[in-house]
Structures are given as C-alpha cells and as structure tokens.
C-alpha atoms as a PDB file:
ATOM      1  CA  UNK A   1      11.856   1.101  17.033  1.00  0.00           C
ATOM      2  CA  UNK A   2      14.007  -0.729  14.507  1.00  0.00           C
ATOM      3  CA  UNK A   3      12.187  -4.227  12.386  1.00  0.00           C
ATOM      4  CA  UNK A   4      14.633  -6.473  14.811  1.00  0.00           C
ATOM      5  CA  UNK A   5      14.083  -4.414  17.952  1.00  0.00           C
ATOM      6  CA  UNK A   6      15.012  -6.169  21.810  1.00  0.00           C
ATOM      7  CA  UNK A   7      11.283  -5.630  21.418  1.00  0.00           C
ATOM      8  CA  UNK A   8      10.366  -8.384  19.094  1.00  0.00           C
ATOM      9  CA  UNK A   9      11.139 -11.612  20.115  1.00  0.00           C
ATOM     10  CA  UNK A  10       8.636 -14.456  19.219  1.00  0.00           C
ATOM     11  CA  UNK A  11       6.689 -15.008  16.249  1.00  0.00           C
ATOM     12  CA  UNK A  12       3.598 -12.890  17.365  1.00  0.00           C
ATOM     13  CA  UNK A  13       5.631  -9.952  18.362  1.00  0.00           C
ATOM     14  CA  UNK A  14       7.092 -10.176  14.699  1.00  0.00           C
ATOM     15  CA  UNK A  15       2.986 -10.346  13.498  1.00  0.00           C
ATOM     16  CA  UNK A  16       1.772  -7.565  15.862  1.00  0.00           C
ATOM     17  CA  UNK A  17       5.160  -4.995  14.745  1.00  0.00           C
ATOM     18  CA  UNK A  18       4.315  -6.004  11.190  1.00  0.00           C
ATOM     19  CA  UNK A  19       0.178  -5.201  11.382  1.00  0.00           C
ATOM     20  CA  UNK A  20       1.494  -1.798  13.155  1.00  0.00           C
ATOM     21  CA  UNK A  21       3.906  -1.092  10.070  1.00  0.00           C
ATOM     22  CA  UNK A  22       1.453  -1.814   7.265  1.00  0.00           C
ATOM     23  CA  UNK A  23      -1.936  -0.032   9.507  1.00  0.00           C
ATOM     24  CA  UNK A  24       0.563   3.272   9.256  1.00  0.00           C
ATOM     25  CA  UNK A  25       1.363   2.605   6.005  1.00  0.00           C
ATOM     26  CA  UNK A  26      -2.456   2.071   4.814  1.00  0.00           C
ATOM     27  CA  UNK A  27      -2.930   5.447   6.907  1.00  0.00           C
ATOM     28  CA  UNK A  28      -0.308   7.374   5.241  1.00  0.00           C
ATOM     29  CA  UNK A  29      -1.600   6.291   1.616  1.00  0.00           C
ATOM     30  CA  UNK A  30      -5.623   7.454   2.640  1.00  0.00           C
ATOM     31  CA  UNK A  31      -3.292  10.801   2.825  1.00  0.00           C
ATOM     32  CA  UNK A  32      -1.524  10.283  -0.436  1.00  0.00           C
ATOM     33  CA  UNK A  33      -3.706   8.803  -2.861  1.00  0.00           C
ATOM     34  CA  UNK A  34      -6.182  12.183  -3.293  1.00  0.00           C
ATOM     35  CA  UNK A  35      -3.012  14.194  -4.407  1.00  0.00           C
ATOM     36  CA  UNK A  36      -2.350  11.480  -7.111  1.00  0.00           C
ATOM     37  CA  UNK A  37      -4.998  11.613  -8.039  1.00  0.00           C
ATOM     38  CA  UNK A  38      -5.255  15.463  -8.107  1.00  0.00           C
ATOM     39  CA  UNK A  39      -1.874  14.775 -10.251  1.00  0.00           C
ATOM     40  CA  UNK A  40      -3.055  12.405 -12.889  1.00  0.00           C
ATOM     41  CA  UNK A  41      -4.060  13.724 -15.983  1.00  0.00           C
ATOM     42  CA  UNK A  42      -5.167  10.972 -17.655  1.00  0.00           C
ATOM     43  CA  UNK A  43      -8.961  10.109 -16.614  1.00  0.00           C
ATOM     44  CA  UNK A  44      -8.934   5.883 -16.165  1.00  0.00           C
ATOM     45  CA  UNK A  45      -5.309   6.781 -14.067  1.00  0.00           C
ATOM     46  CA  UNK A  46      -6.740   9.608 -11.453  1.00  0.00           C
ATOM     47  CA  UNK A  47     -10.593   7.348 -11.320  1.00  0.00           C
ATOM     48  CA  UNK A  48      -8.218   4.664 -10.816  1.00  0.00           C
ATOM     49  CA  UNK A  49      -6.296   6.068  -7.981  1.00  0.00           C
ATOM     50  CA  UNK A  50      -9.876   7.187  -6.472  1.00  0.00           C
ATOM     51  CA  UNK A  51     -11.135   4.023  -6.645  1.00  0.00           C
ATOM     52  CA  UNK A  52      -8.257   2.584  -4.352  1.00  0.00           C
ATOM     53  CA  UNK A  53      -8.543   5.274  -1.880  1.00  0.00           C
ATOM     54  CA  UNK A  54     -11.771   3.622  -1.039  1.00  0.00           C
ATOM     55  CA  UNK A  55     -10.427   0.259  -1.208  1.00  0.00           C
ATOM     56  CA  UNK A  56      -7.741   1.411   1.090  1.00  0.00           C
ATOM     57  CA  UNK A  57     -10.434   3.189   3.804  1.00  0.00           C
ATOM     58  CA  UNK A  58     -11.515  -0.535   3.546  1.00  0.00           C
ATOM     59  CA  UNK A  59      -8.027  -2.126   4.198  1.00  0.00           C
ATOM     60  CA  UNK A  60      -7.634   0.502   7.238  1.00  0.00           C
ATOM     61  CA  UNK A  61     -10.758  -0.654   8.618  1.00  0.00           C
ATOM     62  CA  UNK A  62      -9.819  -4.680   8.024  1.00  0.00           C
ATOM     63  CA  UNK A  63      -6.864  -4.291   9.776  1.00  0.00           C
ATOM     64  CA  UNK A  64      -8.782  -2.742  12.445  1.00  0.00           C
ATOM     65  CA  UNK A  65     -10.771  -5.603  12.603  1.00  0.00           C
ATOM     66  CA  UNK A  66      -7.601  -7.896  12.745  1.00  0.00           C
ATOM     67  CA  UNK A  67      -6.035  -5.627  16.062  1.00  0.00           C
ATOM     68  CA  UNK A  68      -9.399  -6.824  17.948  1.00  0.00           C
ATOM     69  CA  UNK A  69      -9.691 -10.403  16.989  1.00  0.00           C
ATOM     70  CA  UNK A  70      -6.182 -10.617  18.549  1.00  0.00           C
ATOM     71  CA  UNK A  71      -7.119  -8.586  21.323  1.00  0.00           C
ATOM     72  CA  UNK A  72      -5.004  -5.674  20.581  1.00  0.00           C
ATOM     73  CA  UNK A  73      -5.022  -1.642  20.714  1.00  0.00           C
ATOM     74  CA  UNK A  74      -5.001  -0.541  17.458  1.00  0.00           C
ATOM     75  CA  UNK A  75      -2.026   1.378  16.992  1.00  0.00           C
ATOM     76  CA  UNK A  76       0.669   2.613  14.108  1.00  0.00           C
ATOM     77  CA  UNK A  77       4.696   2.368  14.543  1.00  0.00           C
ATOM     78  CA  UNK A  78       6.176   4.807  11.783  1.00  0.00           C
ATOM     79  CA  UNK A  79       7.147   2.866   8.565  1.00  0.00           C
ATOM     80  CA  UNK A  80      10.056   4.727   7.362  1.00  0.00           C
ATOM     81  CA  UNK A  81       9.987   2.397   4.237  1.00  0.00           C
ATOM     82  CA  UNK A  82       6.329   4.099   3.106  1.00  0.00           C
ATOM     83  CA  UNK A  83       7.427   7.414   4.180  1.00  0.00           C
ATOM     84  CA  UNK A  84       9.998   6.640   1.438  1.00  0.00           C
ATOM     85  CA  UNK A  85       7.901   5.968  -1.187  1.00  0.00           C
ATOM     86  CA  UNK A  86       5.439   8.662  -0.750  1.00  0.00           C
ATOM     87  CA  UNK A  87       8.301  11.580  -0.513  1.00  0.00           C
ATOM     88  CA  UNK A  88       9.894  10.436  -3.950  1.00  0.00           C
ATOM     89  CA  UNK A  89       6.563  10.046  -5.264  1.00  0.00           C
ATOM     90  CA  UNK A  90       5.903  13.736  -4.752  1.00  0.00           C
ATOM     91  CA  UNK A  91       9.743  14.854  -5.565  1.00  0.00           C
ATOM     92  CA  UNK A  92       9.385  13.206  -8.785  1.00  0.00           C
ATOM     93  CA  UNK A  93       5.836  14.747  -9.614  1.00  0.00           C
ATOM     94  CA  UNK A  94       6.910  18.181  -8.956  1.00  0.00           C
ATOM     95  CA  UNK A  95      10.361  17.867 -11.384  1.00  0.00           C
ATOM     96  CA  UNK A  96       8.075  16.713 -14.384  1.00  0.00           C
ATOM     97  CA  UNK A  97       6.865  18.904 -16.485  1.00  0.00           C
ATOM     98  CA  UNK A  98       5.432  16.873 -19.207  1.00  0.00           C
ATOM     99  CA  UNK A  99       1.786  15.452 -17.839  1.00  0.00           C
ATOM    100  CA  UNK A 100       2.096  12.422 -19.798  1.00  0.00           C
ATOM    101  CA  UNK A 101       5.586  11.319 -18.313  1.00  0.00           C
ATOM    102  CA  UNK A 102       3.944  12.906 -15.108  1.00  0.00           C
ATOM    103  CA  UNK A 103       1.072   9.966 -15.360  1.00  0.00           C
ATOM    104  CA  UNK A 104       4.246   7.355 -15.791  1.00  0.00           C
ATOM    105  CA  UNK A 105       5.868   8.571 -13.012  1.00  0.00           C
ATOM    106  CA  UNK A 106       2.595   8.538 -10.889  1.00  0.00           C
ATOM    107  CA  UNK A 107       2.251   4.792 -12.029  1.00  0.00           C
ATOM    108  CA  UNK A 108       5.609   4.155 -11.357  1.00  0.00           C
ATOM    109  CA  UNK A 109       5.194   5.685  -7.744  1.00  0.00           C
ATOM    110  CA  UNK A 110       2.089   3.589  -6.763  1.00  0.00           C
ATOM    111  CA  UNK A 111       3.693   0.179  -8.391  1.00  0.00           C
ATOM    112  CA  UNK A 112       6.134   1.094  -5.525  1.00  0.00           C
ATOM    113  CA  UNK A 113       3.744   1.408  -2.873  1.00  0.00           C
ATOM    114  CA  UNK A 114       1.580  -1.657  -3.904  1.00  0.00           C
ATOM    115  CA  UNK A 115       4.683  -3.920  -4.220  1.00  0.00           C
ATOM    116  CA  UNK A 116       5.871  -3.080  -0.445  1.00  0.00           C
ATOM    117  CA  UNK A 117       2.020  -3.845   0.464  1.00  0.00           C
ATOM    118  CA  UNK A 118       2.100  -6.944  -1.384  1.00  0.00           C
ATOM    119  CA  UNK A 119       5.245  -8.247   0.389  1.00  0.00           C
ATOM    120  CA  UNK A 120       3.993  -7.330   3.797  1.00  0.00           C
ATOM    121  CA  UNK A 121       0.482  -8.670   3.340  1.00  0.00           C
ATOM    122  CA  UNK A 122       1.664 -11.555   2.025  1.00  0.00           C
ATOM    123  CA  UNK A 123       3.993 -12.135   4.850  1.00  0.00           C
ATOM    124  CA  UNK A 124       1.189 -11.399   7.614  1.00  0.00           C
ATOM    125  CA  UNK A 125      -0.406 -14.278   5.990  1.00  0.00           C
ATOM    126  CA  UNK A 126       1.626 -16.730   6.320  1.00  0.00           C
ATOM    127  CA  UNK A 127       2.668 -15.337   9.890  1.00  0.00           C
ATOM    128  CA  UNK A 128      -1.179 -15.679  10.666  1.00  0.00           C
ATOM    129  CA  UNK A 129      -1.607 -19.449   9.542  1.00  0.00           C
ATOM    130  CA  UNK A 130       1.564 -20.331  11.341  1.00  0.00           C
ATOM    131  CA  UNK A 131       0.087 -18.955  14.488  1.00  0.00           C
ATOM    132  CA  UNK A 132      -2.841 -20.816  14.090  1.00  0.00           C
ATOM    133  CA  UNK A 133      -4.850 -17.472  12.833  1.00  0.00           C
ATOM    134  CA  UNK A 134      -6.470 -18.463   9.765  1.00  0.00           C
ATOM    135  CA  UNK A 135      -9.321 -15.904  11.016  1.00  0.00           C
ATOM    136  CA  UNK A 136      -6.992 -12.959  10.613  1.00  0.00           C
ATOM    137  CA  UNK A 137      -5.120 -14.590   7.793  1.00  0.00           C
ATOM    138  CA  UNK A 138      -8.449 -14.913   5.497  1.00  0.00           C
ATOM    139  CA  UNK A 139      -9.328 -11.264   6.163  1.00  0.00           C
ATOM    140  CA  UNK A 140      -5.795 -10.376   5.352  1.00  0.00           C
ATOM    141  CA  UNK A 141      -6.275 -12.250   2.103  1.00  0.00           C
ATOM    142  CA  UNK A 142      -9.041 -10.245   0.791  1.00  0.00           C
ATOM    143  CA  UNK A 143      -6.903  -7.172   1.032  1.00  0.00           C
ATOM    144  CA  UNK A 144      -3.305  -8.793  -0.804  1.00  0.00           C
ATOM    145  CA  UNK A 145      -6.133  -9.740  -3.491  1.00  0.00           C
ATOM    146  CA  UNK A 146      -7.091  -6.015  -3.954  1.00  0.00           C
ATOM    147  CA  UNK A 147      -3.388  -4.805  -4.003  1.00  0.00           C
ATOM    148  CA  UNK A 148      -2.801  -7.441  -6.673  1.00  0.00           C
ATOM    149  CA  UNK A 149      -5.542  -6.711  -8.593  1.00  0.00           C
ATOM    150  CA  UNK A 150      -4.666  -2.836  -8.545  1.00  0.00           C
ATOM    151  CA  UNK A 151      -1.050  -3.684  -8.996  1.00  0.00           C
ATOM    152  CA  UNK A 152      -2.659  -5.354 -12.258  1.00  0.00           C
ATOM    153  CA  UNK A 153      -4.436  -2.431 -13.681  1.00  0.00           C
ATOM    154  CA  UNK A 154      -1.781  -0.074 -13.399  1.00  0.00           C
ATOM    155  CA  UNK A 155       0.623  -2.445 -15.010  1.00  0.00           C
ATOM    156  CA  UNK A 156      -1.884  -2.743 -18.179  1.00  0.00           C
ATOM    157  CA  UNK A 157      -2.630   0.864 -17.802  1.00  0.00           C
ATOM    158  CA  UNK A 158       1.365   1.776 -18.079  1.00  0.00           C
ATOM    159  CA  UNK A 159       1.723  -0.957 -21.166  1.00  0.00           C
ATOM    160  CA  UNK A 160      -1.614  -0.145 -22.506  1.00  0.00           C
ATOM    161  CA  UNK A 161      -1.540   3.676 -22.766  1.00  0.00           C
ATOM    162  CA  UNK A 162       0.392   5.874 -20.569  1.00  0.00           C
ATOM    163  CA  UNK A 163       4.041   4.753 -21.151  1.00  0.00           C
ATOM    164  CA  UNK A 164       3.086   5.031 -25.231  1.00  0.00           C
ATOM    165  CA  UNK A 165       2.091   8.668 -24.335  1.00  0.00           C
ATOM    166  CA  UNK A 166       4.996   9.252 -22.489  1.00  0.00           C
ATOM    167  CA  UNK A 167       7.583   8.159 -24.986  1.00  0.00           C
ATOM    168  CA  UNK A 168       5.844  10.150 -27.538  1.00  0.00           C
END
C-alpha cells in the first residue's frame, strides 16, 4: 500500500497509515541497532547506539500505547523508506575497511534513520493536535525529544571525535 493509497482518505486515515509506518520502522531499528553497535569501534559510539536501543524498546511500546488510546489494533505496514536506510547502512559497513571511517559511516547511517524519525514524529504531532489528540500528541512528543536529543550526540560525537579520526 502506497503513502496516497484509495485507502487513505481523511486526516485520521493519513495519522493511523503514518503510526503504522513509523511502529515498523521503530521495529526494524530494535533489529538494527545491536549490529551497530556490534560495528562501532569506538566505545561512547557503540554505548551510544545501546543506549538508544532501549530508548527505542520504549518508543515501540509508546506507540503501542498511542494504537489503544485511538482504539486501534496495533499493527505495522512495511516502510520501504527505513528498509532503505538500514540496507545501505549495512552495504556501506561491510565496504569499509578502516574502523575509524567505519564509526563515520555508522554515524552517518543512524543521522539517516533519526532524521526520517524526526520528520515523521514531528508530523504525527501536528496530525494529533489537529485531530483534537493532544493525548497522543504529548506522548508522541516525548519520543521526537529523544530522537533529537540522540540526533544531537551523534552530531557532537562526529564533530567532536570520530570524523577527526577518520580523516586522519
């Protein structure tokens, strides 16, 4: 099923196919995460990476939370854009050699996925509010301030650091 699917045709269908995309996505990166980790060579990076696998556990289970406040099954659609991200995060791993470009790269790859978070949570937000669910839109909110936040550290990380290393 396509974003603008014969499917989707008010505002809340928009919401719902949108929670779906980002509750796979969430999924796929509980899968994703431990091999970055696994990855990273450089300690703060692969404690970093561990440390958001349990904030995302905890963004899986808020969007659980928002499916049954409106009511809903909780259920995935695929989100081809995620898929993406995560298969040229792991084509790019396994062509560099060098572990400190490897640690760029794996910063790189996760600025990807928490950018395409950030976008959709943000989006669900204001989605929320205009359908008169500031409930789900606060909850929401927690989470887009956690992918900021992360988005954050690896940017300083990257600056700080690992790019320095890399480039060396």
């Amino acid at each position: 099923m396509g974003l603008f699917s014969k499917d989707i045709k008010t505002m809340n269908d928009l919401f719902v196919h949108q929670l779906q995309d980002i509750y796979y996505a969430e999924k796929q990166l509980v899968k994703a995460l431990p091999n970055m980790a696994d990855k990273a060579t450089d300690k703060q990076l692969k404690d970093g990476f561990l440390k958001h696998l349990e904030e995302t556990k905890t963004h899986v289970q808020r969007l659980e939370q928002v499916f049954q406040m409106q009511g809903l099954a909780v259920k995935a659609v695929d989100c081809p854009a995620i898929d993406g991200i995560i298969k040229e995060a792991d084509e790019v791993a396994g062509e560099v050699a060098d572990k400190a470009v490897l640690d760029a790269a794996l910063i790189n790859a996760a600025q990807a996925a928490e950018h395409y978070e950030i976008v959709r949570y943000g989006s669900l937000i204001a989605w929320a509010r205009q359908l008169g669910r500031s409930d789900c839109a606060s909850i929401l909110q927690k989470t887009l301030d956690e992918e900021k936040t992360t988005d954050q550290k690896l940017t300083s990380l990257a600056e700080g650091k690992v790019n320095l290393r890399a480039a060396s």
